[in-house]
C-alpha atoms as a PDB file:
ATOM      1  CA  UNK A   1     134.406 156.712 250.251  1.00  0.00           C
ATOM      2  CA  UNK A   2     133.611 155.014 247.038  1.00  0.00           C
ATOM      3  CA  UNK A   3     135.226 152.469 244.968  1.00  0.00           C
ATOM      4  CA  UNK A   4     137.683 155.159 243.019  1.00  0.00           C
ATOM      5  CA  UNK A   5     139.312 155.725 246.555  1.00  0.00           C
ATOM      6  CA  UNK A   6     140.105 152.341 247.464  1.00  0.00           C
ATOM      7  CA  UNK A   7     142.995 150.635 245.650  1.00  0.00           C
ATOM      8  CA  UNK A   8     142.497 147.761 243.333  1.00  0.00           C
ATOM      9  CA  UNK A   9     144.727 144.322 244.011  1.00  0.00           C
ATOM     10  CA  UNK A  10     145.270 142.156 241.377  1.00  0.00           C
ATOM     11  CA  UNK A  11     146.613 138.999 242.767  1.00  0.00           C
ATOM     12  CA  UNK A  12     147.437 135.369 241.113  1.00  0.00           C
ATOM     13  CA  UNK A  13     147.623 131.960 242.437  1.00  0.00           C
ATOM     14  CA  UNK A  14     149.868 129.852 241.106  1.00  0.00           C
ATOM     15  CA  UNK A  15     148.600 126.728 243.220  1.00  0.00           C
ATOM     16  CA  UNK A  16     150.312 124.024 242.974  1.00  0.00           C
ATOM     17  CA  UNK A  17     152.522 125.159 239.660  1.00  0.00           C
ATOM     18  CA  UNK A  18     156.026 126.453 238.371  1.00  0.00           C
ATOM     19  CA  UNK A  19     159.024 124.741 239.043  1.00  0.00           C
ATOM     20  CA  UNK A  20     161.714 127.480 240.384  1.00  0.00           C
ATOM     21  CA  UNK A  21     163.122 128.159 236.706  1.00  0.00           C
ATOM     22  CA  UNK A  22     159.426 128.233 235.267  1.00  0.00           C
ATOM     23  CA  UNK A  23     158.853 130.904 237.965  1.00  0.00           C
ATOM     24  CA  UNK A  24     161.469 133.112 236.894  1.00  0.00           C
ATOM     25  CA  UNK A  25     160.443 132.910 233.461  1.00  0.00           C
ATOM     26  CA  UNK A  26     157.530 133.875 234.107  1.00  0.00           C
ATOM     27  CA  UNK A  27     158.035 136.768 236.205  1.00  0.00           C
ATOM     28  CA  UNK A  28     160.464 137.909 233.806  1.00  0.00           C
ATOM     29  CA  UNK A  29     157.498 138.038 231.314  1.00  0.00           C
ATOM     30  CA  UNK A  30     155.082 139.647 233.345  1.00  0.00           C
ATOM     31  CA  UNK A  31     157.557 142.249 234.925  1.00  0.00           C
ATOM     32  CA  UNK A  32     157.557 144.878 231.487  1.00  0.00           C
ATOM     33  CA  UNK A  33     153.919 144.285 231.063  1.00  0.00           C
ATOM     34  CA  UNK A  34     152.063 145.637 234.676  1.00  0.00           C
ATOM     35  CA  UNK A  35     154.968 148.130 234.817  1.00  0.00           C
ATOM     36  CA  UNK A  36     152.729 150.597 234.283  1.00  0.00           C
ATOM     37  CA  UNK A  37     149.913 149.038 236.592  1.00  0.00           C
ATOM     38  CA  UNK A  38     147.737 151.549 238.200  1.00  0.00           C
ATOM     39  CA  UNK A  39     146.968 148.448 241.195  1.00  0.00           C
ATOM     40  CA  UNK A  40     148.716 146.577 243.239  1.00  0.00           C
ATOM     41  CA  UNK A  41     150.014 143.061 241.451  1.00  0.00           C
ATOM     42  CA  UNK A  42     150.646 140.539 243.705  1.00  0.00           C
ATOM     43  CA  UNK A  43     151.933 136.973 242.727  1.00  0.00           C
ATOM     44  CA  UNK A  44     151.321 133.918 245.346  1.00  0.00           C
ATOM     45  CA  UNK A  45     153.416 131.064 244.355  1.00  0.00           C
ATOM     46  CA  UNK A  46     154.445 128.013 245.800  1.00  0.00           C
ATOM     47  CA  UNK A  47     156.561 127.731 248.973  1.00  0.00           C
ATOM     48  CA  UNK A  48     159.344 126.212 246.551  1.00  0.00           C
ATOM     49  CA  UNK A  49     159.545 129.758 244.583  1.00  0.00           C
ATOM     50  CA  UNK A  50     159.526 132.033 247.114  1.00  0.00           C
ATOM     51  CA  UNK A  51     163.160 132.517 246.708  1.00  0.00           C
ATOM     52  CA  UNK A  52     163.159 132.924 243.426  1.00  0.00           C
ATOM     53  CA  UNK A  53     159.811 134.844 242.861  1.00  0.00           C
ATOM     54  CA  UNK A  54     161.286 137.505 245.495  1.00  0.00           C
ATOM     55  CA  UNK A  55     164.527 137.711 244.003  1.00  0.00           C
ATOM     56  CA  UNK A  56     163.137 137.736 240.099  1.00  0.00           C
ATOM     57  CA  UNK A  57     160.743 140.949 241.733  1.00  0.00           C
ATOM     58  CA  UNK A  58     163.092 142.658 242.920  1.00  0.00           C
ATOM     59  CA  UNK A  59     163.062 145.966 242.127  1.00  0.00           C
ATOM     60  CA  UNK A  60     159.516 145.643 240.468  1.00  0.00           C
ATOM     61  CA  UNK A  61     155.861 146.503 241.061  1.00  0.00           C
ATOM     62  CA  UNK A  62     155.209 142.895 242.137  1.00  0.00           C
ATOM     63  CA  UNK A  63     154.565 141.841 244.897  1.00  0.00           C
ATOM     64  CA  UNK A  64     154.845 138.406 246.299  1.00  0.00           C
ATOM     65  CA  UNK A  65     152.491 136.561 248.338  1.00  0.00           C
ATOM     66  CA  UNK A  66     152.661 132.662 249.900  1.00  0.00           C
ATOM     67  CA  UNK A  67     149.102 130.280 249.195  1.00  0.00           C
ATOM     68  CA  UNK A  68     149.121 129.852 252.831  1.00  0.00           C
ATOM     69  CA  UNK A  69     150.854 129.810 256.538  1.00  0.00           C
ATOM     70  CA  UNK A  70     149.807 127.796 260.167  1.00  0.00           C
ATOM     71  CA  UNK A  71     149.179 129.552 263.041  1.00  0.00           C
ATOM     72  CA  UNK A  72     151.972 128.565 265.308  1.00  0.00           C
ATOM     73  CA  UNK A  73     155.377 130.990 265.149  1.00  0.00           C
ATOM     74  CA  UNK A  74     157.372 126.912 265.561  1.00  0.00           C
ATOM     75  CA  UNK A  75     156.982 123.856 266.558  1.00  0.00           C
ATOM     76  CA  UNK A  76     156.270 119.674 266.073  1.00  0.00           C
ATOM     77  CA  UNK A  77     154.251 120.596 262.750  1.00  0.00           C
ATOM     78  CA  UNK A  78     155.500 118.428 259.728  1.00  0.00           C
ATOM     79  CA  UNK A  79     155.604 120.042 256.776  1.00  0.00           C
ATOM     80  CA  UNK A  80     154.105 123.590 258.097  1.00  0.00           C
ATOM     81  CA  UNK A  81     155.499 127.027 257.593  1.00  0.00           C
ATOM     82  CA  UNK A  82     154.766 129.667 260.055  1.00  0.00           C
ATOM     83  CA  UNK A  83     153.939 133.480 258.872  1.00  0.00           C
ATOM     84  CA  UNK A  84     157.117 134.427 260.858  1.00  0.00           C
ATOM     85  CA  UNK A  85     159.458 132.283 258.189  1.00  0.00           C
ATOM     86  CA  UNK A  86     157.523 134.039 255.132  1.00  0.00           C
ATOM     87  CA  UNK A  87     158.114 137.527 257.049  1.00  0.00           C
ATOM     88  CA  UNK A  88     161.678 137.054 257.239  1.00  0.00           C
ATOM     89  CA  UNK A  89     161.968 135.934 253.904  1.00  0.00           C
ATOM     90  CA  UNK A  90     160.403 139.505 252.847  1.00  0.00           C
ATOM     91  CA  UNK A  91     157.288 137.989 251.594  1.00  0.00           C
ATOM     92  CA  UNK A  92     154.218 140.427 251.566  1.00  0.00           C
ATOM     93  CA  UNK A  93     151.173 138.743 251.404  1.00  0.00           C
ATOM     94  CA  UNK A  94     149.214 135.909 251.926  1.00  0.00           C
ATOM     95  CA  UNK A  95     146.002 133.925 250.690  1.00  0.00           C
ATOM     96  CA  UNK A  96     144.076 132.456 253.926  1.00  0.00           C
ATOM     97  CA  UNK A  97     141.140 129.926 254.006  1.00  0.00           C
ATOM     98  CA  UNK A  98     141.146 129.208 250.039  1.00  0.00           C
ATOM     99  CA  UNK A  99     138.387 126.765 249.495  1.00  0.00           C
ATOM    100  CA  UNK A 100     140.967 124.016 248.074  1.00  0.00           C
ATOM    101  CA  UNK A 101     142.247 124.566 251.769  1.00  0.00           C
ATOM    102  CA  UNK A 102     138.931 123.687 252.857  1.00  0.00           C
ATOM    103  CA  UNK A 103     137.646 120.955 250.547  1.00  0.00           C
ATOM    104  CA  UNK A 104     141.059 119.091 250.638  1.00  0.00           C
ATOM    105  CA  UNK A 105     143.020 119.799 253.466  1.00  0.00           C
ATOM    106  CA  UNK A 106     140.393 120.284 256.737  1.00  0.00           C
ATOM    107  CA  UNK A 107     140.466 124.067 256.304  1.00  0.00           C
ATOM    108  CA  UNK A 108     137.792 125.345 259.276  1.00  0.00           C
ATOM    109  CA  UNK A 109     136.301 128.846 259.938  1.00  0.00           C
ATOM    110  CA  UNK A 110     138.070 128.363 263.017  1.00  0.00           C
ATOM    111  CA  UNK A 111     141.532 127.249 261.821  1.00  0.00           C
ATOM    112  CA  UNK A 112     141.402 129.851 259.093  1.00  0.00           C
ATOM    113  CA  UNK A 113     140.668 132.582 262.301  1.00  0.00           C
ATOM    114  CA  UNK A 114     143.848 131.417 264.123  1.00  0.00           C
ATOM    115  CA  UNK A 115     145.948 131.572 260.657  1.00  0.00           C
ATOM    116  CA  UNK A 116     144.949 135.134 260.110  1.00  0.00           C
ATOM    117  CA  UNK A 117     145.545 136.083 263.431  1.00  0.00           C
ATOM    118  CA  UNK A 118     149.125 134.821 262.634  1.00  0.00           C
ATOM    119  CA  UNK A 119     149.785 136.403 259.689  1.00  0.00           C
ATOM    120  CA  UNK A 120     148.634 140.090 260.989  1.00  0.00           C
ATOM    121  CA  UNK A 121     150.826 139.432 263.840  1.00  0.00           C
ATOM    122  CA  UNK A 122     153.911 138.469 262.021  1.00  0.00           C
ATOM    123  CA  UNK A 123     152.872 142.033 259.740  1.00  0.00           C
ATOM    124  CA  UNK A 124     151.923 140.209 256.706  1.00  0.00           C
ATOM    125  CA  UNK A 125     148.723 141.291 254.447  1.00  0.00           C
ATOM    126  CA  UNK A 126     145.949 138.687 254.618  1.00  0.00           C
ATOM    127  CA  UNK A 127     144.043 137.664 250.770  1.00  0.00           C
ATOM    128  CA  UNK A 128     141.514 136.063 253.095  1.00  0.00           C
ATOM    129  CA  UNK A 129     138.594 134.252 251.303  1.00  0.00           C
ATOM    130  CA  UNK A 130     135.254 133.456 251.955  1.00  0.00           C
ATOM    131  CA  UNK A 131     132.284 131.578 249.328  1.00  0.00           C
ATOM    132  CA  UNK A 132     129.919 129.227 249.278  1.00  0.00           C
ATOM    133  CA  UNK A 133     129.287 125.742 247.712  1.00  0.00           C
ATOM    134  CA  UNK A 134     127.297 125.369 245.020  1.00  0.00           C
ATOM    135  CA  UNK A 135     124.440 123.658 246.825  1.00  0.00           C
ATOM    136  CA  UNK A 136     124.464 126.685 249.418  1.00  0.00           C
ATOM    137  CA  UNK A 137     123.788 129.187 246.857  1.00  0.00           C
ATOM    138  CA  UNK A 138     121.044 126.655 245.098  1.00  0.00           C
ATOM    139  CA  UNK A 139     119.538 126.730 248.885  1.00  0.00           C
ATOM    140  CA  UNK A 140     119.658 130.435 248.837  1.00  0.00           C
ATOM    141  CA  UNK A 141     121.807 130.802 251.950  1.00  0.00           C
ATOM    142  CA  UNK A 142     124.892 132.493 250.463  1.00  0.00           C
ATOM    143  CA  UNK A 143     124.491 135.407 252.537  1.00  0.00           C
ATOM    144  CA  UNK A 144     124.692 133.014 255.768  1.00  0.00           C
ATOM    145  CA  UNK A 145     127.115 131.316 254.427  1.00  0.00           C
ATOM    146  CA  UNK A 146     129.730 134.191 253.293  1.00  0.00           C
ATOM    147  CA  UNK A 147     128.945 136.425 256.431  1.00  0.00           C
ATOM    148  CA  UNK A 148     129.284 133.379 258.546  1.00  0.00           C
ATOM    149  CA  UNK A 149     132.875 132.793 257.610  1.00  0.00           C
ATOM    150  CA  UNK A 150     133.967 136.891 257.462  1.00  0.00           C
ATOM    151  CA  UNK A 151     132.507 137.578 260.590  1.00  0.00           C
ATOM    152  CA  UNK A 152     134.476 134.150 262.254  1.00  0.00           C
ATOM    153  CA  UNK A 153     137.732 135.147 259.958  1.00  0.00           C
ATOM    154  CA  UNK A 154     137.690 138.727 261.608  1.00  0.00           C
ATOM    155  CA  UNK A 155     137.371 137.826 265.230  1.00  0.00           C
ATOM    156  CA  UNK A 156     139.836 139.393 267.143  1.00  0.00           C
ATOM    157  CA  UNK A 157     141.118 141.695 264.207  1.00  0.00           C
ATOM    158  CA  UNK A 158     140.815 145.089 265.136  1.00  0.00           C
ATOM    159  CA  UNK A 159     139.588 148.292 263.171  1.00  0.00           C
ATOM    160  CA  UNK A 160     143.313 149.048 262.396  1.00  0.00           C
ATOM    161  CA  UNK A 161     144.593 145.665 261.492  1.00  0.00           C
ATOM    162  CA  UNK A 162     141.817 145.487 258.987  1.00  0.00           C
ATOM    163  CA  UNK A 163     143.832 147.948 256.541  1.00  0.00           C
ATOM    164  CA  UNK A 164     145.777 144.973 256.118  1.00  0.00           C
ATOM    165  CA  UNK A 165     143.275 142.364 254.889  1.00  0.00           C
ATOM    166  CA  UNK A 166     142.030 142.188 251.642  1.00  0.00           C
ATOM    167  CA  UNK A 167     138.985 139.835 251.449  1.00  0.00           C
ATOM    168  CA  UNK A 168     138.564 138.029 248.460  1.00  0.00           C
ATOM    169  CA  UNK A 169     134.737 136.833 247.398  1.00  0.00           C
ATOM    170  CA  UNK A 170     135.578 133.349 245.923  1.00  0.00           C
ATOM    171  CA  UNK A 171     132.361 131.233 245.415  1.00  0.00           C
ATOM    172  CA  UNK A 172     133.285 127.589 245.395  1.00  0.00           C
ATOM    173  CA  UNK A 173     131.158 126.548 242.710  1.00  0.00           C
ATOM    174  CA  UNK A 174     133.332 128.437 240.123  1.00  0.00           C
ATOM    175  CA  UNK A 175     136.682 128.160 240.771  1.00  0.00           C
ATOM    176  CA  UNK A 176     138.761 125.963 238.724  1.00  0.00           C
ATOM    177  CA  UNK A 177     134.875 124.873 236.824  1.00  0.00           C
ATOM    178  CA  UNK A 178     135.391 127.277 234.097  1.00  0.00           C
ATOM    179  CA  UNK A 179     132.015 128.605 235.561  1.00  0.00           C
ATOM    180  CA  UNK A 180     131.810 132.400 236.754  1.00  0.00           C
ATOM    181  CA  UNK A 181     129.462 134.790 238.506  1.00  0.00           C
ATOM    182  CA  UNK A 182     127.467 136.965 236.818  1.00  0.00           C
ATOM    183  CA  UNK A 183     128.440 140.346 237.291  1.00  0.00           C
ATOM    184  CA  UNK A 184     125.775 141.175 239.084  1.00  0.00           C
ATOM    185  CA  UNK A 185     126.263 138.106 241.535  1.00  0.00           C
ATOM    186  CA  UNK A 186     129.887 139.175 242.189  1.00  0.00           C
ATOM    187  CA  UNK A 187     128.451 142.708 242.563  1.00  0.00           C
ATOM    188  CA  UNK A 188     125.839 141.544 245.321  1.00  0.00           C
ATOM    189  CA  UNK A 189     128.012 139.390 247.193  1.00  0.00           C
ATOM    190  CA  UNK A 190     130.952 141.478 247.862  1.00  0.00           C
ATOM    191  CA  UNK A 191     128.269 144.461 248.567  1.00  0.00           C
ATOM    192  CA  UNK A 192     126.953 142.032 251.203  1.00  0.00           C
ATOM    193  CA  UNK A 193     130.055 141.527 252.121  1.00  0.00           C
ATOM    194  CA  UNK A 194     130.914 144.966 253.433  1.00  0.00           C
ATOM    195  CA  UNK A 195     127.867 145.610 255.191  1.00  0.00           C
ATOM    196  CA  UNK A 196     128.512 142.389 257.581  1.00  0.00           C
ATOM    197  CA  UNK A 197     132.069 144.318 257.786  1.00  0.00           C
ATOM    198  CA  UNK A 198     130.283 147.990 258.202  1.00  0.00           C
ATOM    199  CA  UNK A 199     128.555 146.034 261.192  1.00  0.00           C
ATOM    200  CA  UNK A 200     131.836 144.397 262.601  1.00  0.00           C
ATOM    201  CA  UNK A 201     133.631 148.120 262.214  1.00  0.00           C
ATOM    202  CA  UNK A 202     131.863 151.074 260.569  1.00  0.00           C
ATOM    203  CA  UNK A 203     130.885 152.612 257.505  1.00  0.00           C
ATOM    204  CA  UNK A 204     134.202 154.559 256.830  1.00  0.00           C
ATOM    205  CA  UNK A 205     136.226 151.232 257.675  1.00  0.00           C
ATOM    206  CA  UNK A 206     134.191 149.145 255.674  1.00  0.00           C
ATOM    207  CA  UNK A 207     134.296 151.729 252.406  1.00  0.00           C
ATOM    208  CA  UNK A 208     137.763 151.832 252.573  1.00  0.00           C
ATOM    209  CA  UNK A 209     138.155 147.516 252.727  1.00  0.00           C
ATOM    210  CA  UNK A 210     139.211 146.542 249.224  1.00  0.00           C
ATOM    211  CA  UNK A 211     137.276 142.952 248.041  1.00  0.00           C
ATOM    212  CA  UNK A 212     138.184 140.957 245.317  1.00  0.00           C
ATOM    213  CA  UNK A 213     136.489 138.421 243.408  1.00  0.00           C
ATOM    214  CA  UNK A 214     137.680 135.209 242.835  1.00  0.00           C
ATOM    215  CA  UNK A 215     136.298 132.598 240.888  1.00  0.00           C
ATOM    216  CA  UNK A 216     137.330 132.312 236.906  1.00  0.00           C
ATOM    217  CA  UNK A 217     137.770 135.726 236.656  1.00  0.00           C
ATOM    218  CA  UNK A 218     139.703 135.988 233.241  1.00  0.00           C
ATOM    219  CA  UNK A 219     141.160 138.473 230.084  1.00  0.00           C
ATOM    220  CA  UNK A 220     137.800 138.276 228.123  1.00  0.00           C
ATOM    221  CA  UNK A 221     135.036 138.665 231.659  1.00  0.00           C
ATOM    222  CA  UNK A 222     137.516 141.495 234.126  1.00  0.00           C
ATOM    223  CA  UNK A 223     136.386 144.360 232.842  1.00  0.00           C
ATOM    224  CA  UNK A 224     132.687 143.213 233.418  1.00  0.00           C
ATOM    225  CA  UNK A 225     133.065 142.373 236.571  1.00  0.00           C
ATOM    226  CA  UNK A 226     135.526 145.226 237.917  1.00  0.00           C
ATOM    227  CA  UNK A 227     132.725 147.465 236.619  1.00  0.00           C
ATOM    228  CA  UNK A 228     130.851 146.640 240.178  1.00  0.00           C
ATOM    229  CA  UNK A 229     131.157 149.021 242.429  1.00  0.00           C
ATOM    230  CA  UNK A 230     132.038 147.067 245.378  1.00  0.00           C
ATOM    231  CA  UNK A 231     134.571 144.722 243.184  1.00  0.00           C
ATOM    232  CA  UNK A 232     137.577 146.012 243.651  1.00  0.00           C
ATOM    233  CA  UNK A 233     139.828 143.324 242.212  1.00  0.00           C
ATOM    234  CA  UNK A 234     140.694 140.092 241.664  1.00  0.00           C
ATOM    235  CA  UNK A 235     142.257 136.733 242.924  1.00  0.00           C
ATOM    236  CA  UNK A 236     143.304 135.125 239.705  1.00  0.00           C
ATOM    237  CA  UNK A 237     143.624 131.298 239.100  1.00  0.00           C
ATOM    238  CA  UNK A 238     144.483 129.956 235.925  1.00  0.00           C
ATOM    239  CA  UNK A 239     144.940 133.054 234.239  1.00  0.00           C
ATOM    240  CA  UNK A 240     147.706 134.217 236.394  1.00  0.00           C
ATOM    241  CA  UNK A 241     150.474 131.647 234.614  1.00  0.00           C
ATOM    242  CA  UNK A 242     149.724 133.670 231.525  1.00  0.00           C
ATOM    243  CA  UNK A 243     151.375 136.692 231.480  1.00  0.00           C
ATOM    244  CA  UNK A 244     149.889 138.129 228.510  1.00  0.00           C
ATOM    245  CA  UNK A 245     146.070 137.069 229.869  1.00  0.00           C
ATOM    246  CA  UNK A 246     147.146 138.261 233.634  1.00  0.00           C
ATOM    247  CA  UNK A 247     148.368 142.197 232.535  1.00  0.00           C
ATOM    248  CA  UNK A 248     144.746 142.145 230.463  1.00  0.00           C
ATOM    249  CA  UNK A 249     143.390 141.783 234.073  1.00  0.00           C
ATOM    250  CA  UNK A 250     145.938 144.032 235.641  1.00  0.00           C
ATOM    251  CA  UNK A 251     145.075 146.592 232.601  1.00  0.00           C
ATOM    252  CA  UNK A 252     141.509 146.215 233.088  1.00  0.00           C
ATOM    253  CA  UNK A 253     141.862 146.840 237.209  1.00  0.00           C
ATOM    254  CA  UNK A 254     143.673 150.442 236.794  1.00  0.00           C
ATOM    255  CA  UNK A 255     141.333 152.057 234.107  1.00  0.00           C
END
């Protein structure tokens, strides 16, 4: 199976942005432009906008995705939500183990295992993301790193629940830093990346896994770095509150 057979998902993270009317605006802008989109467009916004982004989506080729969900279906957990309340709102997706998750909020390989066994179970899609820090890849153990945290991630997720996971390549070092991988970094990792999966489940599984990259992946460098053949997407950042800059991506995914 090679990379023409597996679909392409464009996804954006809001983060923390977009008040509920700034949400709708925006999704009214991006709507007419990935009409057309020959991927899968998926916007993750902020628990606040769920409401709205689902209702402004309606109807469209976007999907919509939450930034993240605990691993409990209820219970004494201030200020959680549980994948069951994003399932029964009709959301789609959801982004797992982001490194902000880590670095600011106690995010562990382990935690991020229990969330995604969660989210599978309440029949969401997991954007699950693995990277390293920027001294781990000046040590030279990316590779340890990265197949460290899939390998954790997927325990417990069987061969058929992995259809529903798209892993998303994010090293930590250039997210948010205006700094990206080369090409032919992104291209290395996420190959690496599905060979610790082709271990975990098989060649034909592990073809047919789409994995994004993540980190500063913008209008001017997507086309460069979709060109790898095991990069078959992207999670966007700050590019995905621009419309016009987000359907370049979008554009550049379904060539």
């Amino acid at each position: 199976m090679d990379k023409n057979s597996r679909r392409a998902v464009i996804a954006g993270n809001w983060k923390m942005n977009k008040t509920r009317p700034e949400a709708k605006a925006l999704l009214a802008e991006l709507i007419p432009l990935v009409k057309e989109a020959g991927c899968q467009v998926v916007a993750c916004v902020p628990f606040t906008d769920l409401e709205t982004a689902l209702e402004a989506a309606r109807g469209s080729n976007i999907a919509i995705g939450a930034q993240n969900c605990h691993w409990e279906k209820s219970g004494a957990f201030t200020g959680e939500i549980s994948a069951e309340m994003l399932r029964e709102m009709g959301v789609e997706y959801v982004i797992i183990g982001h490194s902000e998750r880590r670095q600011y909020f106690g995010e562990t390989d382990a935690t991020v295992q229990k969330r995604v066994r969660a989210a599978l179970d309440a029949g969401l899609t997991v954007i699950l993301c693995v990277g390293e820090l920027l001294e781990q890849r000046e040590a030279g153990i990316t590779r340890e790193i990265v197949g460290m945290q899939t390998r954790v991630a997927l325990g417990g997720v069987s061969r058929e629940e992995l259809s529903r996971i798209v892993l998303a390549y994010e090293p930590v070092w250039a997210i948010g830093t205006g700094r990206t991988a080369t090409a032919q970094q992104a291209g290395e990792v996420n190959h690496y990346i599905r060979t610790v999966v082709e271990e975990l489940y098989g060649a034909e599984a592990a073809a047919a896994l789409t994995i994004q990259y993540g980190g500063s992946m913008n209008a001017k460098n997507a086309a460069e770095l979709l060109d790898q053949p095991d990069v078959d997407g992207g999670l966007i950042g700050g590019a995905s509150l621009k419309p016009q800059d987000f359907a370049a991506i979008v554009a550049a995914a379904s060539r």
